[in-house]
PDB file of N, CA and C in Angstrom:
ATOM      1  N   UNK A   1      12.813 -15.630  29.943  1.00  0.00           N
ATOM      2  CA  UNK A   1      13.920 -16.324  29.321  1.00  0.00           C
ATOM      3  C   UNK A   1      15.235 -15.828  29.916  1.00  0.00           C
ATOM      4  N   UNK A   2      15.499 -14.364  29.858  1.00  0.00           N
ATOM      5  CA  UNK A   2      16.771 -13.501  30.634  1.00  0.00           C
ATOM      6  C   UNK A   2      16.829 -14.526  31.865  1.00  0.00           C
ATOM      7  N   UNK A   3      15.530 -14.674  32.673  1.00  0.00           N
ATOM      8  CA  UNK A   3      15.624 -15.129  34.396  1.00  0.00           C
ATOM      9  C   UNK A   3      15.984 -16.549  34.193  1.00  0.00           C
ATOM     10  N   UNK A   4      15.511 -17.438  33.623  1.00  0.00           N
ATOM     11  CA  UNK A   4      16.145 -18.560  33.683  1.00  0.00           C
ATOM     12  C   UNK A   4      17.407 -18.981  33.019  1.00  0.00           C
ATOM     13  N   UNK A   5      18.060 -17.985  32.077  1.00  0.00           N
ATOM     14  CA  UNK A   5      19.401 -18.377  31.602  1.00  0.00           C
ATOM     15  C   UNK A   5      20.010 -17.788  32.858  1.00  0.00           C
ATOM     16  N   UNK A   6      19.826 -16.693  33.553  1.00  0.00           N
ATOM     17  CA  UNK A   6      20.778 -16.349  34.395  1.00  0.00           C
ATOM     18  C   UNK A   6      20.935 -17.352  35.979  1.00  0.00           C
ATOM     19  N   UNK A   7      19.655 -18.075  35.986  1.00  0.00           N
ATOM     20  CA  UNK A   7      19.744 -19.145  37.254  1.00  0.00           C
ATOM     21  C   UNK A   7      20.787 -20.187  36.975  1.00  0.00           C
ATOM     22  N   UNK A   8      21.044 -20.298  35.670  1.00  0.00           N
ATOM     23  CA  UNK A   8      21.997 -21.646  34.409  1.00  0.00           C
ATOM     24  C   UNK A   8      23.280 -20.997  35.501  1.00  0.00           C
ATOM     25  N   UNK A   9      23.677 -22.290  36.290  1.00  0.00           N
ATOM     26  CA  UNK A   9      24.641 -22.590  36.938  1.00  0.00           C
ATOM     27  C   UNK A   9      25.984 -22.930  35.263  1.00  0.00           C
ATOM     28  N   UNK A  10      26.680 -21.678  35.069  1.00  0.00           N
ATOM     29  CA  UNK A  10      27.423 -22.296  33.981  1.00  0.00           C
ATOM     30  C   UNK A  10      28.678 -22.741  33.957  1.00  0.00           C
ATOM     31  N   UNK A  11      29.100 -22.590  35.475  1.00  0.00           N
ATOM     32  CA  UNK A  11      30.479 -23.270  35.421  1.00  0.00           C
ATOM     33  C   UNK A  11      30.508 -24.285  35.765  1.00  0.00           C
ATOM     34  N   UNK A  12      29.421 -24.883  37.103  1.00  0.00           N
ATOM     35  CA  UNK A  12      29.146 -26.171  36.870  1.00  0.00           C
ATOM     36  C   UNK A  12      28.850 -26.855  35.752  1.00  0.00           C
ATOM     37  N   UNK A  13      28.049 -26.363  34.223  1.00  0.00           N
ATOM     38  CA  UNK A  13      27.676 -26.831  33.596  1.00  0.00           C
ATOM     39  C   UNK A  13      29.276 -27.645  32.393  1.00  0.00           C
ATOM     40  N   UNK A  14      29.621 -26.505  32.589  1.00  0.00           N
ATOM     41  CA  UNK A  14      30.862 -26.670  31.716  1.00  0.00           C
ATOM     42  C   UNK A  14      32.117 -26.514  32.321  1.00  0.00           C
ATOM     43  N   UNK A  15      32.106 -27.287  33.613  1.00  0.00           N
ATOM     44  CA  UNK A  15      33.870 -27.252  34.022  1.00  0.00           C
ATOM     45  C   UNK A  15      33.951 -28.813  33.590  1.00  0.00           C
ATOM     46  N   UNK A  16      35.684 -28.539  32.895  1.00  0.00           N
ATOM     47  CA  UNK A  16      36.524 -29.569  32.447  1.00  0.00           C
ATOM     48  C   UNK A  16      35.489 -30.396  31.406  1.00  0.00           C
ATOM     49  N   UNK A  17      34.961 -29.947  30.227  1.00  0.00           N
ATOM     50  CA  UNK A  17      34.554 -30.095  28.747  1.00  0.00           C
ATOM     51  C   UNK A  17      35.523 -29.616  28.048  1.00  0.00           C
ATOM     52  N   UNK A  18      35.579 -30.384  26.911  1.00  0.00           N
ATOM     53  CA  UNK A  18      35.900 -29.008  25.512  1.00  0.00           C
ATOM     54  C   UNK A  18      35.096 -28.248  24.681  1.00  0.00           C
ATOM     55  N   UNK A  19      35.608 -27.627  23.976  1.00  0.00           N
ATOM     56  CA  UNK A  19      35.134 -26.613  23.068  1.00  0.00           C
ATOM     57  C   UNK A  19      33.588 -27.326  22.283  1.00  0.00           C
ATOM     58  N   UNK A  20      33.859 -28.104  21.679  1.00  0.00           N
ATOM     59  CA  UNK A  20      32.634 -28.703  20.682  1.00  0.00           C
ATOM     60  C   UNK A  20      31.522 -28.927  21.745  1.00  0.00           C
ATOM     61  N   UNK A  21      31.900 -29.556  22.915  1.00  0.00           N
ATOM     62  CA  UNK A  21      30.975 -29.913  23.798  1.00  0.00           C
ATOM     63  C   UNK A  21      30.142 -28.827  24.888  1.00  0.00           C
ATOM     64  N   UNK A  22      30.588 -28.051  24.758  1.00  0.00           N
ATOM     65  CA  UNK A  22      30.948 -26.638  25.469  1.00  0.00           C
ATOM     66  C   UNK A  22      30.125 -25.896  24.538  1.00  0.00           C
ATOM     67  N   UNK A  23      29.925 -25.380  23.175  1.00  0.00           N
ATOM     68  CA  UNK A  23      29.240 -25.446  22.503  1.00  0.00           C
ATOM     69  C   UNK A  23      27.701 -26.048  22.041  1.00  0.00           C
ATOM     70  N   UNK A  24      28.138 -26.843  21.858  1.00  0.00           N
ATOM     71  CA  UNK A  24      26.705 -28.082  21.951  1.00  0.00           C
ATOM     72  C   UNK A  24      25.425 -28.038  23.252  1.00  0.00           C
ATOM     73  N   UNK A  25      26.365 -27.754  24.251  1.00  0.00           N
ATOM     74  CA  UNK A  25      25.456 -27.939  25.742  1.00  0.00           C
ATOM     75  C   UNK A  25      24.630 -26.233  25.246  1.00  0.00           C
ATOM     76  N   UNK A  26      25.918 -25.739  25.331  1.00  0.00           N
ATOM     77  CA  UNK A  26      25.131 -24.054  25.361  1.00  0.00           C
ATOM     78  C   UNK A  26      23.870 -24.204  24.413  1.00  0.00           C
ATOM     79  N   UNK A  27      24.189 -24.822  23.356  1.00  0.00           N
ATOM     80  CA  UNK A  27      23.455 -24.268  22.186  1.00  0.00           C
ATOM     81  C   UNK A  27      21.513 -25.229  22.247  1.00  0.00           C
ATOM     82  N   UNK A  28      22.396 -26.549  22.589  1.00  0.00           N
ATOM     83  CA  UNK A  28      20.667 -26.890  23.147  1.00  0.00           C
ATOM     84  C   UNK A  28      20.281 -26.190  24.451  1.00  0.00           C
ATOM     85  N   UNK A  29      20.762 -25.299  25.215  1.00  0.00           N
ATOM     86  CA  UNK A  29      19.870 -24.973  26.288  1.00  0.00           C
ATOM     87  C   UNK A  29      19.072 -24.049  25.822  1.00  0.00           C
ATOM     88  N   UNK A  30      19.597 -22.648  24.998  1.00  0.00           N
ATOM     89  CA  UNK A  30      19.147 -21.863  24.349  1.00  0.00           C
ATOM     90  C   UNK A  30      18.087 -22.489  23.459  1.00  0.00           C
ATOM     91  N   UNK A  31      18.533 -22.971  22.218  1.00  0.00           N
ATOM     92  CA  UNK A  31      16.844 -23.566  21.791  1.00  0.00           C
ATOM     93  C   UNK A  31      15.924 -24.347  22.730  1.00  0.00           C
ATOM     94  N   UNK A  32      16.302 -24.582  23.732  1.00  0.00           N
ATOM     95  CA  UNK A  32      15.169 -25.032  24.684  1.00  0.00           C
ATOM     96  C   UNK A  32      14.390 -24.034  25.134  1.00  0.00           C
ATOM     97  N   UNK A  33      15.256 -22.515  25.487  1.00  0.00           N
ATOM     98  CA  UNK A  33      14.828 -21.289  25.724  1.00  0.00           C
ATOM     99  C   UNK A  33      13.568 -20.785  24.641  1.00  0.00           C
ATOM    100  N   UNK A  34      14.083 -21.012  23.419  1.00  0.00           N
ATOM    101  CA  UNK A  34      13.834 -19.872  22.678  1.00  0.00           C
ATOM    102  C   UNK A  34      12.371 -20.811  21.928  1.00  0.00           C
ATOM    103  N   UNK A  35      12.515 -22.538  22.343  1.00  0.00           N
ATOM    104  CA  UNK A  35      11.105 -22.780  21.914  1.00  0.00           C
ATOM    105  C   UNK A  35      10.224 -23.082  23.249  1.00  0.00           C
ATOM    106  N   UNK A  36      10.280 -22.760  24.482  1.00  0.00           N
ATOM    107  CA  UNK A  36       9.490 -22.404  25.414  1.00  0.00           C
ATOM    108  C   UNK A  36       9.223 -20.815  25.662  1.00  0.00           C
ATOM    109  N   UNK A  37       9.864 -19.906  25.128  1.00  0.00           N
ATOM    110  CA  UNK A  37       9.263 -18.685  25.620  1.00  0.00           C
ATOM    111  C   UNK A  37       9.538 -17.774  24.161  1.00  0.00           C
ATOM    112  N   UNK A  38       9.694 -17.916  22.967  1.00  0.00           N
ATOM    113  CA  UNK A  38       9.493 -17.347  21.785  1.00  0.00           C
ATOM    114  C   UNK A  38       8.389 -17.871  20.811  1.00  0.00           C
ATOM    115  N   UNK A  39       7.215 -17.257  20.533  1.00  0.00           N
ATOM    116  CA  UNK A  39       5.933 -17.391  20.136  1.00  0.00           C
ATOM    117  C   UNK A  39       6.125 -17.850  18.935  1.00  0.00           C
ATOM    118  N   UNK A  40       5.378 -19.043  18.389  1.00  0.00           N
ATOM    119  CA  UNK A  40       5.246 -18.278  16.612  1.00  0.00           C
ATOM    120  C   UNK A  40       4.369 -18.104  16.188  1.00  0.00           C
ATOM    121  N   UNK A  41       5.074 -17.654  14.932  1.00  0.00           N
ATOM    122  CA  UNK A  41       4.313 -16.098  13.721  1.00  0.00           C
ATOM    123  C   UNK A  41       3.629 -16.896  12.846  1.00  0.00           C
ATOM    124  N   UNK A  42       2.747 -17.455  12.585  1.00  0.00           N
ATOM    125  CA  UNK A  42       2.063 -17.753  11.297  1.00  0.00           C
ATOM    126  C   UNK A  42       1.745 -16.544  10.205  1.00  0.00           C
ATOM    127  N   UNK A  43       2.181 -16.562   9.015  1.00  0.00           N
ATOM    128  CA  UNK A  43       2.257 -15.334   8.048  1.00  0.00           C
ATOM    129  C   UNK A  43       1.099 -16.206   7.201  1.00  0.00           C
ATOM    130  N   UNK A  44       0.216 -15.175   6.796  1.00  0.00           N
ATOM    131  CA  UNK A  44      -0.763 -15.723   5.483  1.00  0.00           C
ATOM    132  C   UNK A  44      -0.029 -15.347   4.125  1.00  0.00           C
ATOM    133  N   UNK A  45       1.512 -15.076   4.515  1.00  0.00           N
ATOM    134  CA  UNK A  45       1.832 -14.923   2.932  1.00  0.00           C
ATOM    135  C   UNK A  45       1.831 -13.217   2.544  1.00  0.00           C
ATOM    136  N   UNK A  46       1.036 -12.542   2.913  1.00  0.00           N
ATOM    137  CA  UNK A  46       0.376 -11.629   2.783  1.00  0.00           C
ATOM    138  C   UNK A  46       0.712 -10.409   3.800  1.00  0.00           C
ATOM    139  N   UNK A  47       1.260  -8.926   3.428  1.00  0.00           N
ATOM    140  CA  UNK A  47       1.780  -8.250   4.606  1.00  0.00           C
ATOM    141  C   UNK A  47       0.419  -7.102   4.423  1.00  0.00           C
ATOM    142  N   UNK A  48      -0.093  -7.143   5.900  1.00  0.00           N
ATOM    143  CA  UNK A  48      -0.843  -6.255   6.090  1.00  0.00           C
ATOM    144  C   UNK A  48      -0.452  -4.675   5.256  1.00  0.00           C
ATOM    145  N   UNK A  49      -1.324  -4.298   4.624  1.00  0.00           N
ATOM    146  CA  UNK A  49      -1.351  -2.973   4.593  1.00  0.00           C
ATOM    147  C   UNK A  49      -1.709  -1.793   4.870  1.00  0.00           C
ATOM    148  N   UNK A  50      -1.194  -1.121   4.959  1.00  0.00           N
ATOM    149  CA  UNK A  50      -1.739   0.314   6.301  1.00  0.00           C
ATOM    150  C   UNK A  50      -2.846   1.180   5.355  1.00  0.00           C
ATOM    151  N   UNK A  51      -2.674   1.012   4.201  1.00  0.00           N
ATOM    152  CA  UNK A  51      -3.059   2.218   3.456  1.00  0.00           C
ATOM    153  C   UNK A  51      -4.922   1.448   2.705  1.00  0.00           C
ATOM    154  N   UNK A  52      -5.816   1.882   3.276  1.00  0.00           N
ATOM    155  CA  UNK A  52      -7.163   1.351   2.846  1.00  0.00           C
ATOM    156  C   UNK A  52      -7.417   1.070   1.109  1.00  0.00           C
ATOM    157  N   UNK A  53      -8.148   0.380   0.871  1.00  0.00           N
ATOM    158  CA  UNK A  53      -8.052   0.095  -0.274  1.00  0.00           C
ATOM    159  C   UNK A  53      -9.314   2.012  -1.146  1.00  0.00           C
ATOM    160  N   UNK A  54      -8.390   1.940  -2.105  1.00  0.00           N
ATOM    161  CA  UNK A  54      -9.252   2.977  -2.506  1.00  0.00           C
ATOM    162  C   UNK A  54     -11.160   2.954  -2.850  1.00  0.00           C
ATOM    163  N   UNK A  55     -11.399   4.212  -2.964  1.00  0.00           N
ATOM    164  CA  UNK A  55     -12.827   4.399  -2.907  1.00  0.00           C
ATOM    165  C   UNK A  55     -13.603   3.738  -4.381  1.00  0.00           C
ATOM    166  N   UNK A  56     -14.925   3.399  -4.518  1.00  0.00           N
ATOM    167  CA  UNK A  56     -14.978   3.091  -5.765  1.00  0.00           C
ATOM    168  C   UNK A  56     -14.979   4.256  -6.592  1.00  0.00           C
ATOM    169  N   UNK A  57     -15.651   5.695  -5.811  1.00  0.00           N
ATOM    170  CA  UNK A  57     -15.612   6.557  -6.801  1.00  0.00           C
ATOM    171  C   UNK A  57     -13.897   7.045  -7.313  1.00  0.00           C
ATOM    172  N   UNK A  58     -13.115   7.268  -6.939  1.00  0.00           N
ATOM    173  CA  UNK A  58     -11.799   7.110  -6.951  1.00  0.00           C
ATOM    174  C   UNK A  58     -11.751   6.003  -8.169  1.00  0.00           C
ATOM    175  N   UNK A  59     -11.591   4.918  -7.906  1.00  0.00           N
ATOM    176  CA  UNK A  59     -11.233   4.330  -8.856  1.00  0.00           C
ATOM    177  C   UNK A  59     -12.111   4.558 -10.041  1.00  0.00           C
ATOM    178  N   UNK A  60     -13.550   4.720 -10.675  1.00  0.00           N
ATOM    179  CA  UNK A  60     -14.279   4.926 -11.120  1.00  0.00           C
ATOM    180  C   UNK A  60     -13.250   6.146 -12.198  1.00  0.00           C
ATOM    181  N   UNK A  61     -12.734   7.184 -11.296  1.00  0.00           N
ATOM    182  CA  UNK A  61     -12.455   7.954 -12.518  1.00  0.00           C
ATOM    183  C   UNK A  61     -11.088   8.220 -12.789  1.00  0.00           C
ATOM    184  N   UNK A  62     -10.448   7.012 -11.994  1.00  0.00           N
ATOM    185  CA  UNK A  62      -9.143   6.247 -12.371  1.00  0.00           C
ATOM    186  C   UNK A  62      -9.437   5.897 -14.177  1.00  0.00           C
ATOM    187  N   UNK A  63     -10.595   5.305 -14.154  1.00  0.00           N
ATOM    188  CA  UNK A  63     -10.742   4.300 -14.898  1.00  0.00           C
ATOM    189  C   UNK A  63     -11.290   5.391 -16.389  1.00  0.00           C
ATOM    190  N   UNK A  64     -12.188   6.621 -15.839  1.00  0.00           N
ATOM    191  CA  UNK A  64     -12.757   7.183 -16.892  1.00  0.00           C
ATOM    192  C   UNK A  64     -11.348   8.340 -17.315  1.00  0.00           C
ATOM    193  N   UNK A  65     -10.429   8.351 -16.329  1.00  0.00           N
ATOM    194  CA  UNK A  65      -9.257   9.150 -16.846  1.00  0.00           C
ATOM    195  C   UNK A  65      -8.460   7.947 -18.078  1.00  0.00           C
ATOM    196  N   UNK A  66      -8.297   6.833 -17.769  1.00  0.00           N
ATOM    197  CA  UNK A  66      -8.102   6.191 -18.718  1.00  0.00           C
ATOM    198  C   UNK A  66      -8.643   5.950 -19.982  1.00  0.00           C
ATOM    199  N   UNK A  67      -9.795   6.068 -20.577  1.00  0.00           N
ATOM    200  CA  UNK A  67     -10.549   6.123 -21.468  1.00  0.00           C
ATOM    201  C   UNK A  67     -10.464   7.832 -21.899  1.00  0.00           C
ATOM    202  N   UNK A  68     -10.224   8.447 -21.389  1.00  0.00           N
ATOM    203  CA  UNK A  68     -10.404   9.945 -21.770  1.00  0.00           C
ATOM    204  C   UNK A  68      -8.859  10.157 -22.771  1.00  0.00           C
ATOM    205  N   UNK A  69      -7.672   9.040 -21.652  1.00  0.00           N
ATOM    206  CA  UNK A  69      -6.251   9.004 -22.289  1.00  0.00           C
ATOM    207  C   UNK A  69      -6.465   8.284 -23.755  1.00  0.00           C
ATOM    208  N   UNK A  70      -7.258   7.083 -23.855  1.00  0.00           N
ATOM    209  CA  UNK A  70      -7.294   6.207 -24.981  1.00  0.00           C
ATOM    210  C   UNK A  70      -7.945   7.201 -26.187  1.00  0.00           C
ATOM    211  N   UNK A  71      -8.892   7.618 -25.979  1.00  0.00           N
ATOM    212  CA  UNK A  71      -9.467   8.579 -26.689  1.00  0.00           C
ATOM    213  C   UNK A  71      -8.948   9.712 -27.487  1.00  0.00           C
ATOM    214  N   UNK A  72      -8.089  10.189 -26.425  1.00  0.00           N
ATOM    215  CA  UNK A  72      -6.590  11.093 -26.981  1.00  0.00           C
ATOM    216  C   UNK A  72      -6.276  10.679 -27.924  1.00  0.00           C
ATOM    217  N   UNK A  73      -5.392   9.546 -27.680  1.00  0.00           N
ATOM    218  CA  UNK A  73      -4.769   8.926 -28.419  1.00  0.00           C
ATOM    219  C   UNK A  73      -4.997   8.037 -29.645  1.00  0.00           C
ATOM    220  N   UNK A  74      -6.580   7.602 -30.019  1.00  0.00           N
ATOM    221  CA  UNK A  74      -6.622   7.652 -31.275  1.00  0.00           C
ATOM    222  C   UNK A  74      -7.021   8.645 -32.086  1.00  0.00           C
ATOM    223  N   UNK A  75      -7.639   9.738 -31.534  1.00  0.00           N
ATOM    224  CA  UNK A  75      -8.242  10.634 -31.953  1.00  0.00           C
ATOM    225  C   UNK A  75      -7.703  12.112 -31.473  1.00  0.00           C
ATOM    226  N   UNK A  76      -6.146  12.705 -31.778  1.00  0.00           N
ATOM    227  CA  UNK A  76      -5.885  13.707 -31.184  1.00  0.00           C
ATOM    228  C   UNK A  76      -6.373  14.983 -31.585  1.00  0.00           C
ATOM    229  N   UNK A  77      -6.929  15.654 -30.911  1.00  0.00           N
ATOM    230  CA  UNK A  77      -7.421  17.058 -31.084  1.00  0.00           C
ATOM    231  C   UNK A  77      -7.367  18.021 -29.732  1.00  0.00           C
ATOM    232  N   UNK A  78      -7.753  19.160 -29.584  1.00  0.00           N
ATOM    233  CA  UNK A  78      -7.252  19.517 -28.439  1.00  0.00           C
ATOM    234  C   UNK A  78      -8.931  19.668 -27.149  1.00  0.00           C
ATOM    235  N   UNK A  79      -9.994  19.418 -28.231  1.00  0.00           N
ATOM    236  CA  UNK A  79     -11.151  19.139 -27.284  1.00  0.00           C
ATOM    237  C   UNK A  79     -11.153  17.626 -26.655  1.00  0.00           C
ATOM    238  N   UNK A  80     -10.435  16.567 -27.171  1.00  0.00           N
ATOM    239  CA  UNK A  80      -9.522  15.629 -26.339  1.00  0.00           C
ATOM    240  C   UNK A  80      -9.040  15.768 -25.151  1.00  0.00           C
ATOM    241  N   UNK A  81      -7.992  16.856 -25.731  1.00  0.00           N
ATOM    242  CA  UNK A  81      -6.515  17.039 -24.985  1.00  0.00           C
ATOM    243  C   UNK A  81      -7.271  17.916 -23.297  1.00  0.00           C
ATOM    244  N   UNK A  82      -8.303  18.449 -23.756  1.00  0.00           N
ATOM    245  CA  UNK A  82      -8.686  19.094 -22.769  1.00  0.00           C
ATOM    246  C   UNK A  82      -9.634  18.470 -21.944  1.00  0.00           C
ATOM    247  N   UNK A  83     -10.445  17.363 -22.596  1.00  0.00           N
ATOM    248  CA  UNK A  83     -11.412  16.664 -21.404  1.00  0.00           C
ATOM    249  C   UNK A  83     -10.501  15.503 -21.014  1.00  0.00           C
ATOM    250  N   UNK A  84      -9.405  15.713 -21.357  1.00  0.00           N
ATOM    251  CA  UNK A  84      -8.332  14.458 -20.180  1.00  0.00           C
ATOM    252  C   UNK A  84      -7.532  15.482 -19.290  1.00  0.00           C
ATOM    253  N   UNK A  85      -7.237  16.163 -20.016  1.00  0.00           N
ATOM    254  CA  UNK A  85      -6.725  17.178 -18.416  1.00  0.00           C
ATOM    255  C   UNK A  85      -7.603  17.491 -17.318  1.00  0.00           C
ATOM    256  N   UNK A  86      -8.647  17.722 -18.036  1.00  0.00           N
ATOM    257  CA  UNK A  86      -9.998  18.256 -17.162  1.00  0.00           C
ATOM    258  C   UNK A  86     -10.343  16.530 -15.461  1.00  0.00           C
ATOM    259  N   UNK A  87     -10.008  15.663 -16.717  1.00  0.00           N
ATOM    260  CA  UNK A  87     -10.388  14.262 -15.859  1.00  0.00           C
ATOM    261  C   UNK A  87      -9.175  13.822 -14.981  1.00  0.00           C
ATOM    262  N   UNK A  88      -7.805  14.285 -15.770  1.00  0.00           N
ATOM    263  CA  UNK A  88      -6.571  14.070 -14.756  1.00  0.00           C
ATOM    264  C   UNK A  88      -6.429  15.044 -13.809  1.00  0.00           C
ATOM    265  N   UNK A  89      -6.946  16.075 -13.743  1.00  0.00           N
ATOM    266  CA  UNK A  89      -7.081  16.949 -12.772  1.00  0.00           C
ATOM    267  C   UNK A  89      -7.951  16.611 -11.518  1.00  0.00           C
ATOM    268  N   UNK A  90      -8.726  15.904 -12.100  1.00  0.00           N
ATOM    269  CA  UNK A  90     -10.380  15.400 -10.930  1.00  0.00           C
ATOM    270  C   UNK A  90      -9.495  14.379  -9.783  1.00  0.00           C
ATOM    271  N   UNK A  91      -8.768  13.668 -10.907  1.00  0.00           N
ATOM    272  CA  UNK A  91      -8.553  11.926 -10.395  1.00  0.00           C
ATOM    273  C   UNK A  91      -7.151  12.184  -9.053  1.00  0.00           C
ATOM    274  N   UNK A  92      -6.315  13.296  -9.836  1.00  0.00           N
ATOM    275  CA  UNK A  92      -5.274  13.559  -9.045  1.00  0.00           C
ATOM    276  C   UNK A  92      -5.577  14.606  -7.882  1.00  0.00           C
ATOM    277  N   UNK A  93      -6.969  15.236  -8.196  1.00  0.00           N
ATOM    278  CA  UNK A  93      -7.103  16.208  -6.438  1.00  0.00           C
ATOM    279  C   UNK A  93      -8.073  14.992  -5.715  1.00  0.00           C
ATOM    280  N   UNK A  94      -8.535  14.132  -5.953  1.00  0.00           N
ATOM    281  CA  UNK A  94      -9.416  12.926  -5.268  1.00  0.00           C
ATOM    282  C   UNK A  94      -8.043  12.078  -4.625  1.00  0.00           C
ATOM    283  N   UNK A  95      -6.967  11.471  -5.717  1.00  0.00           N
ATOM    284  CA  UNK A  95      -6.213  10.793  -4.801  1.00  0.00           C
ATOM    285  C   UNK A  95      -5.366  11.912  -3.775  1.00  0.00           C
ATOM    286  N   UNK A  96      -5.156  13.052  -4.074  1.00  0.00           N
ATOM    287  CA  UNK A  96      -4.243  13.701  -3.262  1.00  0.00           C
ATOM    288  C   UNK A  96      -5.162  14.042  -1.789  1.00  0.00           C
ATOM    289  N   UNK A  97      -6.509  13.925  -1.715  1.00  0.00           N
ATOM    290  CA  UNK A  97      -7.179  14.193  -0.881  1.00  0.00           C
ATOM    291  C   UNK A  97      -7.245  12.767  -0.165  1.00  0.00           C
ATOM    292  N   UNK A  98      -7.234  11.677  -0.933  1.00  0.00           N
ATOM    293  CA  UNK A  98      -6.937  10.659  -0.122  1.00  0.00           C
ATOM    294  C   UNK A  98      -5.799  10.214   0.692  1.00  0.00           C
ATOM    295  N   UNK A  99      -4.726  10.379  -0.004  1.00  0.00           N
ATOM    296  CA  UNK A  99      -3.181  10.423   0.615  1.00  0.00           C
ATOM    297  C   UNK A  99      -3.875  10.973   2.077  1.00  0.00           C
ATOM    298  N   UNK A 100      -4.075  12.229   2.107  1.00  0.00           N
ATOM    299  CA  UNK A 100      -3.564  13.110   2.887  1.00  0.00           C
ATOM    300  C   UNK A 100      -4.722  12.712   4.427  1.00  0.00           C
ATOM    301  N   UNK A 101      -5.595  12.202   3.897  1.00  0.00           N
ATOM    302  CA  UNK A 101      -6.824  11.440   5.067  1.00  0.00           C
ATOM    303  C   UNK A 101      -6.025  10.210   5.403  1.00  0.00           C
ATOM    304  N   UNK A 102      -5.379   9.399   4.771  1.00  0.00           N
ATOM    305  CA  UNK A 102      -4.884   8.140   5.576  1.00  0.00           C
ATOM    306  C   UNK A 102      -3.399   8.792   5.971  1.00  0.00           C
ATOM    307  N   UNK A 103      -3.176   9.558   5.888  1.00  0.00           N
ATOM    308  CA  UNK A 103      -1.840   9.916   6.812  1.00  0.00           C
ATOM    309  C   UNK A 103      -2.509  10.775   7.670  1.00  0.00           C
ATOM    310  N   UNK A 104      -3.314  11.448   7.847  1.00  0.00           N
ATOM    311  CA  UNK A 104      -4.118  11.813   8.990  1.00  0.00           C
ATOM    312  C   UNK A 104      -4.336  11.409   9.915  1.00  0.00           C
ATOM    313  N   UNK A 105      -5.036   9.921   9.265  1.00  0.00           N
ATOM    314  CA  UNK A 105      -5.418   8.861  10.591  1.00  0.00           C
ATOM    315  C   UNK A 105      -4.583   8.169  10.969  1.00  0.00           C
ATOM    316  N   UNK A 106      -3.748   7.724  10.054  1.00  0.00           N
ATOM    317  CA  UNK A 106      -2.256   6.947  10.700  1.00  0.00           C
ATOM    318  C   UNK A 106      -1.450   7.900  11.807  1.00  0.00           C
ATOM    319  N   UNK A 107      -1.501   9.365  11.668  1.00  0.00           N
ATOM    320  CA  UNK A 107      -0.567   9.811  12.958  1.00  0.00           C
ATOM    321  C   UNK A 107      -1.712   9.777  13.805  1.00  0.00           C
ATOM    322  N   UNK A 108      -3.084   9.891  13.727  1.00  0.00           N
ATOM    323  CA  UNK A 108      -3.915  10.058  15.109  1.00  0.00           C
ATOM    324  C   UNK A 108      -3.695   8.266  15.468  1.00  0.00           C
ATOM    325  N   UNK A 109      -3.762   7.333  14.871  1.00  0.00           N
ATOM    326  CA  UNK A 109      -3.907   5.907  15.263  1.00  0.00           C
ATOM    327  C   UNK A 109      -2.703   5.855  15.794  1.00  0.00           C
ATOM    328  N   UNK A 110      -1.277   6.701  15.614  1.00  0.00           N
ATOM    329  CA  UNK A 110       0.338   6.376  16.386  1.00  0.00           C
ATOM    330  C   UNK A 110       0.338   6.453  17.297  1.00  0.00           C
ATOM    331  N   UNK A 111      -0.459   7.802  17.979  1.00  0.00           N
ATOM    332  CA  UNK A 111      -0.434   8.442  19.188  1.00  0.00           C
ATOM    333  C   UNK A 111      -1.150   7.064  19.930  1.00  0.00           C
ATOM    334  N   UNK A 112      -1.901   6.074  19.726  1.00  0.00           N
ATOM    335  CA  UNK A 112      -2.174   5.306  21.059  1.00  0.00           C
ATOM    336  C   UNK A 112      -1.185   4.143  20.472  1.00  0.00           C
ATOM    337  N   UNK A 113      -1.346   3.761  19.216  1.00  0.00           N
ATOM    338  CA  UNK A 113      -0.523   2.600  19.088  1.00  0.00           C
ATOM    339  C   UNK A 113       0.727   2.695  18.298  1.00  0.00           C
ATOM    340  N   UNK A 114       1.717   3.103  19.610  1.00  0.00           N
ATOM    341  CA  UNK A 114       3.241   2.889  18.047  1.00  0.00           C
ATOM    342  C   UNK A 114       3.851   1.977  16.973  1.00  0.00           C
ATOM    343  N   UNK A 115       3.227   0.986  17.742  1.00  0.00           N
ATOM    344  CA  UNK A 115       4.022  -0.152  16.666  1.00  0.00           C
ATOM    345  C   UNK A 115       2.953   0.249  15.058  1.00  0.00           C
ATOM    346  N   UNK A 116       1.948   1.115  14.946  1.00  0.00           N
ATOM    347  CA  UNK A 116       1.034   0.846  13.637  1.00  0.00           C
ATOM    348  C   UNK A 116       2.201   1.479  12.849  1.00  0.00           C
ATOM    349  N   UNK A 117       3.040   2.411  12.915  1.00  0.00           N
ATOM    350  CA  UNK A 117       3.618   2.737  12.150  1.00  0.00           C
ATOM    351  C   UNK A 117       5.277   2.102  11.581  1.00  0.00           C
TER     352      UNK A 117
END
């Protein structure tokens, strides 16, 4: 696109025009440019995401940390209070171990491909 705007003879193109017209010429040559050598993007709507969808066991005690919370909470006592800490403790060293594997592989996947990041 650079090589053929710069072959654009432009003073021939635009000696003794005016402004509007002078304008106009430029501006269709460029979209002539930019729909012969600029691709398009079809989007599904949808932006890729870098980060894998979580594990089932992961979610699994996403789900039993939630019930351990509900449980709390109609029924407070501290043998409750303690098998939800016990389960928020599980759920939060499982996701923190996950974090730390997909940023793992995302800097080993940078090193060949930069644009992933």
């Amino acid at each position: 696109m650079k090589l053929q705007l710069s072959h654009v003879n432009w003073s021939e193109k635009f000696d003794g025009k005016d402004v509007n017209t002078f304008w106009l010429l430029f501006k269709d040559i460029l979209q002539d440019m930019v729909q012969k050598h600029v691709p398009l993007v079809s989007s599904s709507g949808e932006k890729k995401s870098i980060i894998k969808p979580l594990q089932k066991r992961t979610v699994r005690m996403i789900k039993s940390g939630n019930v351990c919370w509900k449980k709390y909470g109609t029924g407070p006592s501290q043998r409750n209070y303690d098998a939800y800490k016990k389960q928020r403790n599980k759920e939060q060293s499982l996701t923190n171990e996950y974090k730390d594997n997909n940023r793992k592989q995302l800097t080993r996947s940078c090193k060949d491909n930069r644009k992933k990041f």
